[in-house]
Structures are given as C-alpha cells and as structure tokens.
Protein backbone atom coordinates (compact mmCIF):
# COMPACT_ATOMS: atom_id res chain seq x y z
CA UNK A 1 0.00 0.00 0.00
CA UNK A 2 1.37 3.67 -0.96
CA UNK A 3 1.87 5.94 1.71
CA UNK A 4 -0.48 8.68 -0.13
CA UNK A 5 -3.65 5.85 0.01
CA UNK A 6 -3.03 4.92 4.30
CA UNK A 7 -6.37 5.57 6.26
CA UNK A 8 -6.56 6.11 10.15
CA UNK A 9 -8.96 5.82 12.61
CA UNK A 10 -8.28 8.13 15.67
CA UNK A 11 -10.19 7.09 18.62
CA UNK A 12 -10.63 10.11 20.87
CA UNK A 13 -13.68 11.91 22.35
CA UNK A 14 -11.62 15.34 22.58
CA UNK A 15 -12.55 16.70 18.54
CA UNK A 16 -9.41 19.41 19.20
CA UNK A 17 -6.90 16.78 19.97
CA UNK A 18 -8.26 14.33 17.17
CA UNK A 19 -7.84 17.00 14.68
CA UNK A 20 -4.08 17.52 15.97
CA UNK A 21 -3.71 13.90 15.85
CA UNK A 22 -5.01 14.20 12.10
CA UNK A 23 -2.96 16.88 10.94
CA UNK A 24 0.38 15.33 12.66
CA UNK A 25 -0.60 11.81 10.44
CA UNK A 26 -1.65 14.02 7.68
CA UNK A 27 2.13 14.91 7.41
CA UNK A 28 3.46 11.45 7.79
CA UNK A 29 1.74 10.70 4.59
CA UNK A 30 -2.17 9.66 6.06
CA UNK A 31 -4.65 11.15 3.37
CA UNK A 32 -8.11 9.80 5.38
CA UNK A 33 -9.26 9.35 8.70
CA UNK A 34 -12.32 8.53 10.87
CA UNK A 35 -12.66 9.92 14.41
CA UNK A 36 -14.85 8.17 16.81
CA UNK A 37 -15.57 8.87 20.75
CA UNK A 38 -16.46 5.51 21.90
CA UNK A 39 -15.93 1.79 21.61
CA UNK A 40 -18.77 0.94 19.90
CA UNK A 41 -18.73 4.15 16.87
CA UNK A 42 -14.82 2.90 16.50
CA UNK A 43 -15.95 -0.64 15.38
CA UNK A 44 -18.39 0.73 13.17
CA UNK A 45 -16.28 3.03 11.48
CA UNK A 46 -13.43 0.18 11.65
CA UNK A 47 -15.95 -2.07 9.63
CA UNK A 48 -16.54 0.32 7.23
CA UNK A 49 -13.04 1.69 6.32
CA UNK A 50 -10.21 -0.69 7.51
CA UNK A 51 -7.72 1.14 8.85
CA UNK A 52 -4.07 1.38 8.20
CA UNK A 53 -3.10 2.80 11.64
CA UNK A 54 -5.68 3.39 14.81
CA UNK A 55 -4.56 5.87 17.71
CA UNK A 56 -6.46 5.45 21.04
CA UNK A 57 -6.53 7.78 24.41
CA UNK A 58 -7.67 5.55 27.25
CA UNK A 59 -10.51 7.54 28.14
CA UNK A 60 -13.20 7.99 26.04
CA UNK A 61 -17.27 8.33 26.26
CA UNK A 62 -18.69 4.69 26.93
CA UNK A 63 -15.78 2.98 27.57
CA UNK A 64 -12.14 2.92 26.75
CA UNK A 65 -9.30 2.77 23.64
CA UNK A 66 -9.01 -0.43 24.92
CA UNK A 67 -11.57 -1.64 24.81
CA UNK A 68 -12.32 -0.09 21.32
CA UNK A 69 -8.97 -1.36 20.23
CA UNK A 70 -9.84 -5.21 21.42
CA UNK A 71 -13.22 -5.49 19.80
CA UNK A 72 -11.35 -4.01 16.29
CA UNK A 73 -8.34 -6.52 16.36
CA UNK A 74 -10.73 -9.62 17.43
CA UNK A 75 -13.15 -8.97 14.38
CA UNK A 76 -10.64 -7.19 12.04
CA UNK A 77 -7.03 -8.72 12.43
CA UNK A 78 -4.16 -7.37 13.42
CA UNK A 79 -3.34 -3.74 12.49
CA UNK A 80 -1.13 -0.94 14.30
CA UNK A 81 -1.68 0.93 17.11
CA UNK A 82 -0.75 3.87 18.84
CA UNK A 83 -2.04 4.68 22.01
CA UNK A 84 -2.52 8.44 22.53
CA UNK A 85 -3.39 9.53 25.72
CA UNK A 86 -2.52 11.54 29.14
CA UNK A 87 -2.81 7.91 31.24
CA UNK A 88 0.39 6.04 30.13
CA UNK A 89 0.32 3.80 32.90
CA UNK A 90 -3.19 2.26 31.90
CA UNK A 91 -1.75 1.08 28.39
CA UNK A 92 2.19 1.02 29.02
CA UNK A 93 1.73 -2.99 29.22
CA UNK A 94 -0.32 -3.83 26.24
CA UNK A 95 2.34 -3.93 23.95
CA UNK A 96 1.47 -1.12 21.81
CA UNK A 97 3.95 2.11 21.45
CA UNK A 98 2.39 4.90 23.71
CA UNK A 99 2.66 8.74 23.22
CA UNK A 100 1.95 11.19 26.02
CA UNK A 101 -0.71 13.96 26.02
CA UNK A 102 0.34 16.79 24.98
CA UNK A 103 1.78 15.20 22.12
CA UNK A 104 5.03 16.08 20.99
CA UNK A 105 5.23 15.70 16.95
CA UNK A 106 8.73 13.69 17.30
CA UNK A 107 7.12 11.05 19.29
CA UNK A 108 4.17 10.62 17.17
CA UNK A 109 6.28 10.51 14.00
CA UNK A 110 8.59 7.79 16.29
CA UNK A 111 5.52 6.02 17.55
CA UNK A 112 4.23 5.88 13.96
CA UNK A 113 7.70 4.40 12.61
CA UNK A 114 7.36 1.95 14.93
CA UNK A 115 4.01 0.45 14.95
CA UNK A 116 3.91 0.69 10.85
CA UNK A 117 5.67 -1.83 8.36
C-alpha cells in the first residue's frame, strides 16, 4: 500500500486533539481518517473503512481505547496501534507504542515508525 492511500482511525472523544492527531498523520503521509468517541462508533467506522493505523486515548465516552482497540483486532485482524493519551500507565503494558498527552510531533512521527511496516 502507498503511503499517499493509508487511512486512520483516531479514537478520541476530545474533537481538538483528534484534529491535531489528524494533521500530525496528515504529514506522515495519512490522506483519510475517521474519528470516533467511543468503543462501539470505533468498530463501526473500523468495519466500514479498515484502517491502516488506529490511535487510542484511554478515556473515552462509553468505555475505553481499549476496549475499542480489542473489539477491532478480534473482528478485524491485526493492524497498528498507537495509544494516545494523558494515562500512560493504563496502556504502558499492552504492547502497543504509547505517546503522552500533549503530544510532541517527534514522538508521534517515532511512535508511527514503529508500529507501521
């Protein structure tokens, strides 16, 4: 898959830092994205659009990334993630690179590098 054609889903209930999150993968070469706020809107979107890359927060409305990322990976397959979020130590262990809120564009472009093939 080109760089130009990779999709991401951004799973975060705060629309300013989902749009930051956008335009930092916008620059790494990301040309679409859905944003959801909860588990359940993140599968749906995930179903509809499979994505290239997610990035979670841990907190969001109706549940957690976690939770959002689990139910897309058991019906979807494996795919990267990035957890984005303020609450490192509730996703340090889950074998996923983390970034911390606020997010620092190195560390996202790292974080990217190293979930992606």
């Amino acid at each position: 898959m080109s760089a130009d054609s990779r999709h991401g889903l951004i799973i975060e209930d705060e629309m300013l830092i989902a749009l930051e999150i956008e335009a930092h993968l916008r620059h790494l070469g990301f040309l679409s994205f859905d944003i959801a706020d909860s588990p359940q809107e993140a599968l749906i979107l995930a179903r509809g659009h499979r994505p290239d890359l997610i990035t979670a927060d841990y907190r969001i409305l109706e549940g957690t990334g976690p939770q959002a990322v689990e139910a897309i990976l058991t019906e979807i397959g494996v795919l990267p993630v990035i957890y984005v979020t303020g609450n490192v130590d509730m996703v340090r262990g889950l074998g996923f690179p983390v970034v911390e809120k606020p997010i620092v564009y190195a560390a996202l472009e790292a974080a990217v590098d190293a979930a992606t093939p």
